[in-house]
C-alpha atoms as a PDB file:
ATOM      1  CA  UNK A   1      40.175-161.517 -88.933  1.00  0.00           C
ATOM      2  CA  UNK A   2      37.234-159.194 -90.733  1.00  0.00           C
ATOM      3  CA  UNK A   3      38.056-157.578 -93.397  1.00  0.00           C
ATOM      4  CA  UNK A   4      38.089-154.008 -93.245  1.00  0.00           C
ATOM      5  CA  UNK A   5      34.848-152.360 -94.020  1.00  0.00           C
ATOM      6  CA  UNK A   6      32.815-155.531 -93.558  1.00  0.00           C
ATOM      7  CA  UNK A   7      31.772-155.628 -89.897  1.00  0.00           C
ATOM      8  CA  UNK A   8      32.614-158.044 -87.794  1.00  0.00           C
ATOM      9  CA  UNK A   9      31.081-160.693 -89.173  1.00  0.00           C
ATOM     10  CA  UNK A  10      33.333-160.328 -92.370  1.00  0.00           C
ATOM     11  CA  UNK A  11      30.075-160.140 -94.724  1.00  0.00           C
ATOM     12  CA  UNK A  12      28.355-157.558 -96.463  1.00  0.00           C
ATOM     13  CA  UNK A  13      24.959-158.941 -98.834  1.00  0.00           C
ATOM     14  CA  UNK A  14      25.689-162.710 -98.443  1.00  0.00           C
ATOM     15  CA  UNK A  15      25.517-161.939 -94.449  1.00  0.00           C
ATOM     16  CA  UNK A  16      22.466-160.300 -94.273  1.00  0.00           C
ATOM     17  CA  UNK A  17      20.479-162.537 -96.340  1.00  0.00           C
ATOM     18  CA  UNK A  18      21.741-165.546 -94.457  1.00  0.00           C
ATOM     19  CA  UNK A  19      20.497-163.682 -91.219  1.00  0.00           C
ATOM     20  CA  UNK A  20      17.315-162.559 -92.613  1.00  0.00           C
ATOM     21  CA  UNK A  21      16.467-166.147 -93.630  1.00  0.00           C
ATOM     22  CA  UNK A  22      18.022-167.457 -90.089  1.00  0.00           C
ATOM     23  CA  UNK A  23      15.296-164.682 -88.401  1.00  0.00           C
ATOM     24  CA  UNK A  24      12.399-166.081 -90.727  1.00  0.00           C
ATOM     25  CA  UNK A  25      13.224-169.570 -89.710  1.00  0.00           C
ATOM     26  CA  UNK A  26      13.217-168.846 -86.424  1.00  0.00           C
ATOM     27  CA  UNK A  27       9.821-167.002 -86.374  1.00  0.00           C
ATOM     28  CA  UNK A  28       8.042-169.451 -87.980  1.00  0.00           C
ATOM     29  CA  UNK A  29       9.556-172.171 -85.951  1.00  0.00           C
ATOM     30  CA  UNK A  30       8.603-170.381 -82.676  1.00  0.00           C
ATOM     31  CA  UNK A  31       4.902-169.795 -84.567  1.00  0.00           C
ATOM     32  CA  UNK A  32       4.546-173.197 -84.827  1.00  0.00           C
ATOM     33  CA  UNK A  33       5.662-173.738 -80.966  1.00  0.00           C
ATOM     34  CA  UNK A  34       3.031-171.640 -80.259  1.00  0.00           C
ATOM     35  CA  UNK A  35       0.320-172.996 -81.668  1.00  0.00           C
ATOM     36  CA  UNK A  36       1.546-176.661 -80.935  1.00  0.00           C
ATOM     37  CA  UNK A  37       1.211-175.649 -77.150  1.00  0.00           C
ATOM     38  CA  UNK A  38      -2.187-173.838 -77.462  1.00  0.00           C
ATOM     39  CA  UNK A  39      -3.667-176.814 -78.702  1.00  0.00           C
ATOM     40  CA  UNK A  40      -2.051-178.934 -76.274  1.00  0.00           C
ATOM     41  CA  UNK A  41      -3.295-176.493 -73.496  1.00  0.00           C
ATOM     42  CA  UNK A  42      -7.000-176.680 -74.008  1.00  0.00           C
ATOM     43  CA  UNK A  43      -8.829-179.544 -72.670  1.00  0.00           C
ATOM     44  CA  UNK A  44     -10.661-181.832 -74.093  1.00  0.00           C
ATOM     45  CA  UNK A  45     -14.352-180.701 -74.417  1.00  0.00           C
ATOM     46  CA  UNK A  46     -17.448-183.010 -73.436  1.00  0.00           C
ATOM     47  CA  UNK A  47     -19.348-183.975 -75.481  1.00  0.00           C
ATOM     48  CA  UNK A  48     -22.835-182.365 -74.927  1.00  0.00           C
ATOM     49  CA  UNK A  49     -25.710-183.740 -74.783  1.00  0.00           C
ATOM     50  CA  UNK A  50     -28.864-183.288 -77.282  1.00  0.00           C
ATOM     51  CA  UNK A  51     -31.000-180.484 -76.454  1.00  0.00           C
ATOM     52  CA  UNK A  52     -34.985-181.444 -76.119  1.00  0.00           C
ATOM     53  CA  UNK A  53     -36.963-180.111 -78.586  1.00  0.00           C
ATOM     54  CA  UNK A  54     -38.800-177.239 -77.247  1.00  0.00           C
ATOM     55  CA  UNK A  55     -42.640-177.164 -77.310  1.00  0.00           C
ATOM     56  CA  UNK A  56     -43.431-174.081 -79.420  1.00  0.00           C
ATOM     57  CA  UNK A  57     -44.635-171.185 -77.758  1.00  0.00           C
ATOM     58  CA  UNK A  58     -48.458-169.950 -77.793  1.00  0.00           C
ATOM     59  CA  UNK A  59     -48.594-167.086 -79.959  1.00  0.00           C
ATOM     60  CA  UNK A  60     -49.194-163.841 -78.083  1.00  0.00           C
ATOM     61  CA  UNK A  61     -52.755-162.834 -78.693  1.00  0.00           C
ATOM     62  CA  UNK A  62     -52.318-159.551 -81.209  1.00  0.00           C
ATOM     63  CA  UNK A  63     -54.665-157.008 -81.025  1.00  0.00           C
ATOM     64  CA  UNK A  64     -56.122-156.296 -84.204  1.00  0.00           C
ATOM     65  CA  UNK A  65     -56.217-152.537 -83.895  1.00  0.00           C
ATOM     66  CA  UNK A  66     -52.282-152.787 -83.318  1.00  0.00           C
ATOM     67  CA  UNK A  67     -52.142-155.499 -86.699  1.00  0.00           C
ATOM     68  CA  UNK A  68     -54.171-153.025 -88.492  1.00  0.00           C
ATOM     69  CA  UNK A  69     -51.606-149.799 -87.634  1.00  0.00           C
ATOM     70  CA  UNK A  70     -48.240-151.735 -88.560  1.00  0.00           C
ATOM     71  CA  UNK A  71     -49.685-153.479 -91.197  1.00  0.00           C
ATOM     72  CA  UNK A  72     -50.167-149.823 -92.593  1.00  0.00           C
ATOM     73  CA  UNK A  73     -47.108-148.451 -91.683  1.00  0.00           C
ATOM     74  CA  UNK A  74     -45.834-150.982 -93.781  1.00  0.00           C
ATOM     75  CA  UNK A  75     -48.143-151.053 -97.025  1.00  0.00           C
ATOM     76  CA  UNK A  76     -47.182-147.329 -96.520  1.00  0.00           C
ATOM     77  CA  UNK A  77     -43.289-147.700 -96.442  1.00  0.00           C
ATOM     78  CA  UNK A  78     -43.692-150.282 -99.162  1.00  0.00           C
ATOM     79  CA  UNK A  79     -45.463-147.769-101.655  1.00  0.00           C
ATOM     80  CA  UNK A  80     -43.362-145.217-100.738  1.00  0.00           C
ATOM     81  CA  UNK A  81     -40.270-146.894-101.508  1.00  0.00           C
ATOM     82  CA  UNK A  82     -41.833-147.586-105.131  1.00  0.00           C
ATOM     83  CA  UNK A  83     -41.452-144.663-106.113  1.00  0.00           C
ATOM     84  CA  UNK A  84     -38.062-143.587-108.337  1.00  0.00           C
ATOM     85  CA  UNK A  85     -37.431-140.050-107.487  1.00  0.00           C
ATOM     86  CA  UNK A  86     -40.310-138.537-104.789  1.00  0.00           C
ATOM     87  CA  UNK A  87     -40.571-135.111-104.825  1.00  0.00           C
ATOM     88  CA  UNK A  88     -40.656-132.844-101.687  1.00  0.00           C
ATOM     89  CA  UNK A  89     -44.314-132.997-101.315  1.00  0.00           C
ATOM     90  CA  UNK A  90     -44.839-136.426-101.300  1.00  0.00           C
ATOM     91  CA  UNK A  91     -42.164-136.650 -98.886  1.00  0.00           C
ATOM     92  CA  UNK A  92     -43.512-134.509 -96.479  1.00  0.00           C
ATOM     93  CA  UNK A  93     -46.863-136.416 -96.738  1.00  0.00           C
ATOM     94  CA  UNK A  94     -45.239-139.395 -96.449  1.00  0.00           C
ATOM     95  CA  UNK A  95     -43.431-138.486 -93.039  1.00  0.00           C
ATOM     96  CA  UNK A  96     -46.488-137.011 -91.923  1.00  0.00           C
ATOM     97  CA  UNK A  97     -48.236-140.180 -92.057  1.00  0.00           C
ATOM     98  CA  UNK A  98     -46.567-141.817 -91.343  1.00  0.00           C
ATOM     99  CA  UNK A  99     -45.597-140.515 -87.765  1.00  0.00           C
ATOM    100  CA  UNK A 100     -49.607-140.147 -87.280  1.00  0.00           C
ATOM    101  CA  UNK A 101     -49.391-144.021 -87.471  1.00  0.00           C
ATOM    102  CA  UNK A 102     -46.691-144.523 -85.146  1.00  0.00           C
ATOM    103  CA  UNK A 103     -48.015-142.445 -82.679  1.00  0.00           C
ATOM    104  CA  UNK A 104     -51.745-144.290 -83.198  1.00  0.00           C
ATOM    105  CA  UNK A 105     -49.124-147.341 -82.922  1.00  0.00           C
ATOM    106  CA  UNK A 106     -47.499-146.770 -79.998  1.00  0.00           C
ATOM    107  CA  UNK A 107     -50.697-145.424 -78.144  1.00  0.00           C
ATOM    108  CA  UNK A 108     -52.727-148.770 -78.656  1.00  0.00           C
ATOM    109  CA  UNK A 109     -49.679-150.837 -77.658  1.00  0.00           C
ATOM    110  CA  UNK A 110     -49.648-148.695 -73.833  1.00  0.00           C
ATOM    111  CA  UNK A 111     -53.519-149.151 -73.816  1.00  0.00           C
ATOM    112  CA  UNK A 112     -52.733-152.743 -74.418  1.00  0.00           C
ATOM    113  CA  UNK A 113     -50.060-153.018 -72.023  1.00  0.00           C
ATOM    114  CA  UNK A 114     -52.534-150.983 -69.567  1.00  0.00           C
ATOM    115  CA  UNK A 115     -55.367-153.989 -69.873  1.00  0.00           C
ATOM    116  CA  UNK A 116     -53.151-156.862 -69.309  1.00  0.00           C
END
């Protein structure tokens, strides 16, 4: 019979311990279950074949107007970047620009879209 005060089990520390290491035991044992069946599960791939190297592609012809304009954008984001603190101005300049490009940009690359 229990002891009163002890639950039924007749335990107080010593019980739960023994139960929390029982429940630990048991997780990990149904982990590992788990994972033994999920491997067992999948099937066996095929091996795949090489691939063929691919004959490289022909460059796209570039048209040197649209070079010329990112090139710039760039040498422009590349100098402004140099700089360690820029000041207002030159950041205003700089956005101004630097939007006149893209839009140069971006209307050579529809007339060159127009063309082909």
């Amino acid at each position: 019979a229990p002891l009163p005060g002890r639950g039924p089990l007749g335990g107080g520390r010593e019980t739960r311990y023994l139960a929390t290491v029982a429940i630990a035991i048991a997780v990990a044992m149904a982990g590992a279950l788990l994972l033994f069946l999920a491997r067992r599960r999948r099937p066996a791939a095929a091996p795949v074949p090489p691939l063929a190297p691919l004959a490289p592609a022909a460059p796209a012809p570039i048209d040197d107007e649209t070079a010329r304009l990112a090139r710039t954008i760039a040498e422009l984001d590349a100098e402004f970047e140099r700089r360690a603190s820029p000041t207002p101005e030159e950041r205003a300049a700089y956005d101004a620009r630097r939007m006149e490009l893209k839009h140069a940009l971006a209307r050579a690359l529809d007339a060159r879209r127009q063309h082909v």
